[in-house]
C-alpha atoms as a PDB file:
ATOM      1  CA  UNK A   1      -2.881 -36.192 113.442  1.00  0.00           C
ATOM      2  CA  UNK A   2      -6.129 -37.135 113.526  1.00  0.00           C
ATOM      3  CA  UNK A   3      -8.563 -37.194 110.175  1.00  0.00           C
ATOM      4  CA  UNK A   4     -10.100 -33.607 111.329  1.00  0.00           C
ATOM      5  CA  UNK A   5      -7.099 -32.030 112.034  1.00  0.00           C
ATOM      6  CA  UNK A   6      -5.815 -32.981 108.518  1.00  0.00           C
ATOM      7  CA  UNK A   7      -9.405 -31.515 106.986  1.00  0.00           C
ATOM      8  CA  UNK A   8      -8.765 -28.275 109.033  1.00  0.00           C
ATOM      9  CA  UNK A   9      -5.481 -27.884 107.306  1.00  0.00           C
ATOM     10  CA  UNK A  10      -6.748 -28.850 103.711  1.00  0.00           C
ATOM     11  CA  UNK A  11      -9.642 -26.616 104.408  1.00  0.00           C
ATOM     12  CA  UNK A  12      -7.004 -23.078 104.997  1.00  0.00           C
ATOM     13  CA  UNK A  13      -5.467 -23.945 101.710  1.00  0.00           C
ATOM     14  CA  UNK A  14      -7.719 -21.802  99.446  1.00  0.00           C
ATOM     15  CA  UNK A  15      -8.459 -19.167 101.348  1.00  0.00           C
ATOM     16  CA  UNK A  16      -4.667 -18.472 102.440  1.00  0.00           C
ATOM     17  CA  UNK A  17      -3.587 -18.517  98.730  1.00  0.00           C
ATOM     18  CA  UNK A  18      -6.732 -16.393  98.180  1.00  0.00           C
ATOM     19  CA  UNK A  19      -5.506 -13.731 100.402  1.00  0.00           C
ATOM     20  CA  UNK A  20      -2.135 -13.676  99.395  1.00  0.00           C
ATOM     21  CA  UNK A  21      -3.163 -13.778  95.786  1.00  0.00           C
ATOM     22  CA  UNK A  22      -5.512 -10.028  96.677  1.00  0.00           C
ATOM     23  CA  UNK A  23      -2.312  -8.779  98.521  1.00  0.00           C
ATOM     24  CA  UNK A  24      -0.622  -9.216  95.160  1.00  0.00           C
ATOM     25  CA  UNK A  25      -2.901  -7.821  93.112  1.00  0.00           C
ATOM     26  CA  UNK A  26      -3.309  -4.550  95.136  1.00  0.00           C
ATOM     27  CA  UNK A  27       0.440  -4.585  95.274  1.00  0.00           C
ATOM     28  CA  UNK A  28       0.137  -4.879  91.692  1.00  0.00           C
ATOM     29  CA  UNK A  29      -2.632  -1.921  91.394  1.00  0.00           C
ATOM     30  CA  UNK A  30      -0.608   0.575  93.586  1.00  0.00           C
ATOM     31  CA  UNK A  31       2.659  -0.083  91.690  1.00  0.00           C
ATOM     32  CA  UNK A  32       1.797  -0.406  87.945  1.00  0.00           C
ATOM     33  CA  UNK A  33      -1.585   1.607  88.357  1.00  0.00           C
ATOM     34  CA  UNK A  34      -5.368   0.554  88.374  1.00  0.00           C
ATOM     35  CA  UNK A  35      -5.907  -0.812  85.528  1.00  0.00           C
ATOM     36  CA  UNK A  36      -3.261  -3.603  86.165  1.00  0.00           C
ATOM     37  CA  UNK A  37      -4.884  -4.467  89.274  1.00  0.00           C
ATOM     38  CA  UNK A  38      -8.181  -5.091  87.558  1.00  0.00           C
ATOM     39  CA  UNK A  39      -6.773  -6.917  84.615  1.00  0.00           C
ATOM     40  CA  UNK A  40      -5.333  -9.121  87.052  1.00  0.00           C
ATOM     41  CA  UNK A  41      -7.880  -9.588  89.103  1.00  0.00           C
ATOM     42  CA  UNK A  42     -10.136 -10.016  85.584  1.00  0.00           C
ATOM     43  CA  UNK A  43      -7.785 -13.133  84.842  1.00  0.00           C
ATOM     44  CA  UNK A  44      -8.385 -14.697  87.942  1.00  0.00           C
ATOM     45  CA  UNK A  45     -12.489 -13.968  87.551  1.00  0.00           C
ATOM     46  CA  UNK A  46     -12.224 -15.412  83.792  1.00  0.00           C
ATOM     47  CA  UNK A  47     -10.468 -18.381  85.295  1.00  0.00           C
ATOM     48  CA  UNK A  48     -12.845 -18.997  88.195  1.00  0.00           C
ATOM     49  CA  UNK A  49     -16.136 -18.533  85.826  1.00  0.00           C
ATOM     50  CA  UNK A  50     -14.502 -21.330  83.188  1.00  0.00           C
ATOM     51  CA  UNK A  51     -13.574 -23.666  86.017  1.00  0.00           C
ATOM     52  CA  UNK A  52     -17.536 -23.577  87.472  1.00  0.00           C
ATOM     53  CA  UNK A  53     -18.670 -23.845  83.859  1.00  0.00           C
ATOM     54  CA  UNK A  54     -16.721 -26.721  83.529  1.00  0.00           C
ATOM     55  CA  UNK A  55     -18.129 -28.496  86.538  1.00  0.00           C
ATOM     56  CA  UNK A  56     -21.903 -27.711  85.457  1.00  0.00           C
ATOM     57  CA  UNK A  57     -20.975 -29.015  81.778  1.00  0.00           C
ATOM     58  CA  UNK A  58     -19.704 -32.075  83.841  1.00  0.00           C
ATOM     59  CA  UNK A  59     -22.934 -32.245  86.428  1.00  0.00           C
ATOM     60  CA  UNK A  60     -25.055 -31.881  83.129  1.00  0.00           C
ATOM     61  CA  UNK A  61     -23.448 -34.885  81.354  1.00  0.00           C
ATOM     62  CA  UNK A  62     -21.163 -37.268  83.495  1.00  0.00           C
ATOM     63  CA  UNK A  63     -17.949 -36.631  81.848  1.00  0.00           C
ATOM     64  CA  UNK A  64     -15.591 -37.305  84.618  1.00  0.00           C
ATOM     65  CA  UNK A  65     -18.371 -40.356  85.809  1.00  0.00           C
ATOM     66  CA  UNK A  66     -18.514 -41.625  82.267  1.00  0.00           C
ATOM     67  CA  UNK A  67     -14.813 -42.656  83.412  1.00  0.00           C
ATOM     68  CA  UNK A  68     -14.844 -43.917  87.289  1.00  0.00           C
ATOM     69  CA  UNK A  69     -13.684 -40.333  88.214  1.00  0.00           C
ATOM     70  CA  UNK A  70     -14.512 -36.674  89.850  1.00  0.00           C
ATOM     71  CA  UNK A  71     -14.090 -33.586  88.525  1.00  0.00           C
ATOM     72  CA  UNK A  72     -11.972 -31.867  91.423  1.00  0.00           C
ATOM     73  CA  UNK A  73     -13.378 -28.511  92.075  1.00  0.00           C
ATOM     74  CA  UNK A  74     -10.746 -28.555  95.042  1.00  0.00           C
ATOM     75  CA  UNK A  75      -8.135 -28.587  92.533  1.00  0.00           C
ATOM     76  CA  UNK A  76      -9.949 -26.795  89.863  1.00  0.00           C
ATOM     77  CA  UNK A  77     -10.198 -23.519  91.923  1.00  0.00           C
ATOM     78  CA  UNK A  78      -6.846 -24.027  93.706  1.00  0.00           C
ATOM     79  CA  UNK A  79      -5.027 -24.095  90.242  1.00  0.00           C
ATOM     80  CA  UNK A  80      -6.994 -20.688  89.295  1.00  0.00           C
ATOM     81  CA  UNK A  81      -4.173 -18.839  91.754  1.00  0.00           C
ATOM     82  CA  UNK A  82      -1.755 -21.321  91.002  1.00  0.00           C
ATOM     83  CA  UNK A  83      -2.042 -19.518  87.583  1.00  0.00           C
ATOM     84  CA  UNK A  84      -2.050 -16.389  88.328  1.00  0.00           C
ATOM     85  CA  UNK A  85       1.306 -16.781  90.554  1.00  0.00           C
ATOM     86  CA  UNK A  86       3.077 -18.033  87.513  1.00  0.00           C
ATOM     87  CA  UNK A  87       1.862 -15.295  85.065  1.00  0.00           C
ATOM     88  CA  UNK A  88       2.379 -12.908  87.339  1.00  0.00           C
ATOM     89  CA  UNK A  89       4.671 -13.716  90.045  1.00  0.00           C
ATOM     90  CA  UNK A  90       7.677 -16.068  88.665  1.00  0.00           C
ATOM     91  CA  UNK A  91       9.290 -15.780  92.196  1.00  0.00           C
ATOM     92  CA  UNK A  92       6.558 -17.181  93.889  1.00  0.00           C
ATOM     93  CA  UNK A  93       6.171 -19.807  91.165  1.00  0.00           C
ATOM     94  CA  UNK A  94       7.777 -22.670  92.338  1.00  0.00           C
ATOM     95  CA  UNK A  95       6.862 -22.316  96.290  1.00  0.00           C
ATOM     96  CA  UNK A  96       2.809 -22.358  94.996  1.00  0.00           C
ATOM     97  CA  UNK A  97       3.057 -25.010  92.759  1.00  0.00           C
ATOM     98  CA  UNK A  98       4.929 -27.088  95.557  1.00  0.00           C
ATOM     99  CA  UNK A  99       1.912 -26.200  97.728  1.00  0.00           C
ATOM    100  CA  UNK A 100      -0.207 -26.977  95.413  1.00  0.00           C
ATOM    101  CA  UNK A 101       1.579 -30.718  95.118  1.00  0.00           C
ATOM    102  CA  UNK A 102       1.061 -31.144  98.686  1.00  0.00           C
ATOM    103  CA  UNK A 103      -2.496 -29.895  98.847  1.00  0.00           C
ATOM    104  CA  UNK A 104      -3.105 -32.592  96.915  1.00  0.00           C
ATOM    105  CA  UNK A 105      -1.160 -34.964  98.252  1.00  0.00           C
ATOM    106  CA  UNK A 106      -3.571 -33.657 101.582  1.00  0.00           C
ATOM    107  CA  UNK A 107      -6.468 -34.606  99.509  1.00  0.00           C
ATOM    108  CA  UNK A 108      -5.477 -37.871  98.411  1.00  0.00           C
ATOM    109  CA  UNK A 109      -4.583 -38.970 101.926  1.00  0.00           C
ATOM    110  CA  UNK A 110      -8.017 -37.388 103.398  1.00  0.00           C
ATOM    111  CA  UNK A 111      -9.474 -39.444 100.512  1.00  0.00           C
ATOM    112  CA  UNK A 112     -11.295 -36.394  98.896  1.00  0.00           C
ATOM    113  CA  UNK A 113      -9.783 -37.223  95.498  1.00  0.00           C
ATOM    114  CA  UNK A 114      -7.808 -39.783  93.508  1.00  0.00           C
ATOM    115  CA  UNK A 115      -4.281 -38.852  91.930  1.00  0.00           C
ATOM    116  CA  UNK A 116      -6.730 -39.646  88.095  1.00  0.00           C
ATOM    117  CA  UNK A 117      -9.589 -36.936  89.661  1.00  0.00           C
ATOM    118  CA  UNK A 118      -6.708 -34.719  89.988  1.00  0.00           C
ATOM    119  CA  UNK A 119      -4.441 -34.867  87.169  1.00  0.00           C
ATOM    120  CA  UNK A 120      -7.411 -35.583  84.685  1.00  0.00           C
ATOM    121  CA  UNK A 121      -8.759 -32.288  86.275  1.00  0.00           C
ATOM    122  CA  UNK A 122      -5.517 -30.384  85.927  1.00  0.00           C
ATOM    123  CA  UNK A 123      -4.567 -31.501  82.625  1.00  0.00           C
ATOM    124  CA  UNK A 124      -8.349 -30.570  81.512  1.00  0.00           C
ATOM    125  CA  UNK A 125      -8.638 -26.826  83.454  1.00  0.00           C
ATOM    126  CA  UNK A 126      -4.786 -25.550  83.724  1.00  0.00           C
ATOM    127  CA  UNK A 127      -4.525 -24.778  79.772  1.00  0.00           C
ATOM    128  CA  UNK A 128      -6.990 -22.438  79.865  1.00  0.00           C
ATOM    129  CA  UNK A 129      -6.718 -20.889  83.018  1.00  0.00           C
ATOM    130  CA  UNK A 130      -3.066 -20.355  82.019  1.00  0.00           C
ATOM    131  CA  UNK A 131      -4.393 -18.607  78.705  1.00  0.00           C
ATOM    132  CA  UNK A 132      -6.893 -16.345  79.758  1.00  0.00           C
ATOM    133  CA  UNK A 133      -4.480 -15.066  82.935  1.00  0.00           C
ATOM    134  CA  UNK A 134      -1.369 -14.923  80.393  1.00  0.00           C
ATOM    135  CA  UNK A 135      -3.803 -12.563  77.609  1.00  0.00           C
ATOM    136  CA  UNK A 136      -4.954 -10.506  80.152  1.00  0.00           C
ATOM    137  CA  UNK A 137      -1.363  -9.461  81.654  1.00  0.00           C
ATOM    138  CA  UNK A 138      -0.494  -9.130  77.784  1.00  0.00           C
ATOM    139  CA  UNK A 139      -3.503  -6.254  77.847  1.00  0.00           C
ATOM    140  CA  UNK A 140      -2.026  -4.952  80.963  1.00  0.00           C
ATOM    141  CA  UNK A 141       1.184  -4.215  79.868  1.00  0.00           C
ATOM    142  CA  UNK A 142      -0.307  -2.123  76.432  1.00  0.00           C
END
C-alpha cells in the first residue's frame, strides 16, 4: 500500500472509535437513564479538555522537546475512548486497546510518531483520563 493509502486508514481511526464510542453512550442513556449518558459523555469531555491542556502546557514550555520528543495528540485523544471503553465497556476492552496498539503501530510506520512520543505520551495522559472517566461512572451509579 502506498504511503496515502496507509494515512487514509490512520486518518478513520478516531472518528470510527468516536462514533462507536456516541453509540455507546446513547445505548448507555436509553438503558440506565439520562443522567448516565451525560456522566459518560462528561468523562470523555473531562478527558478531552485535560489532554488539550496538556498539549498547550507543552507548546508553552517544550516539555516533550526539552527531551528529543512529541507530545502525541494522535495518541492523546485516541486513548480518551480507549478509556472510556475500559470503564465502561470491559467487553470491548481488549478489542480497543488492540486497535489502539495497531494505530500506533500505523503511526510509527507512517512516521507520525516514535514508539518514546507515544509511550511517554501514554504513560503521561492515560492516568488521568482513566481517573476522571472511572469517578464519573462512580457518580453515575449513585
Amino acid at each position: 500500500m502506498t504511503f496515502e493509502q496507509w494515512a487514509f486508514i490512520a486518518d478513520l481511526y478516531t472518528p470510527i472509535i468516536v462514533i462507536v464510542c456516541i453509540i455507546c453512550m446513547l445505548l448507555a442513556g436509553r438503558d440506565h437513564g439520562l443522567k448516565n449518558g451525560l456522566l459518560q459523555f462528561g468523562g470523555v469531555v473531562l478527558s478531552t479538555v485535560f489532554i488539550y491542556a496538556v498539549m498547550f502546557v507543552d507548546n508553552t514550555i517544550g516539555i516533550w522537546p526539552a527531551f528529543d520528543l512529541d507530545y502525541s495528540t494522535h495518541t492523546a485523544i485516541a486513548l480518551v475512548f480507549i478509556g472510556y471503553f475500559m470503564v465502561y465497556t470491559p467487553k470491548l476492552s481488549v478489542l480497543m486497546i488492540l486497535s489502539m496498539v495497531g494505530y500506533a503501530t500505523l503511526m510509527m510506520h507512517q512516521k507520525y510518531h516514535t514508539l518514546a512520543d507515544i509511550m511517554t505520551t501514554t504513560i503521561c495522559v492515560m492516568p488521568i483520563i482513566l481517573l476522571c472517566q472511572y469517578k464519573l461512572s462512580v457518580i453515575a451509579k449513585r
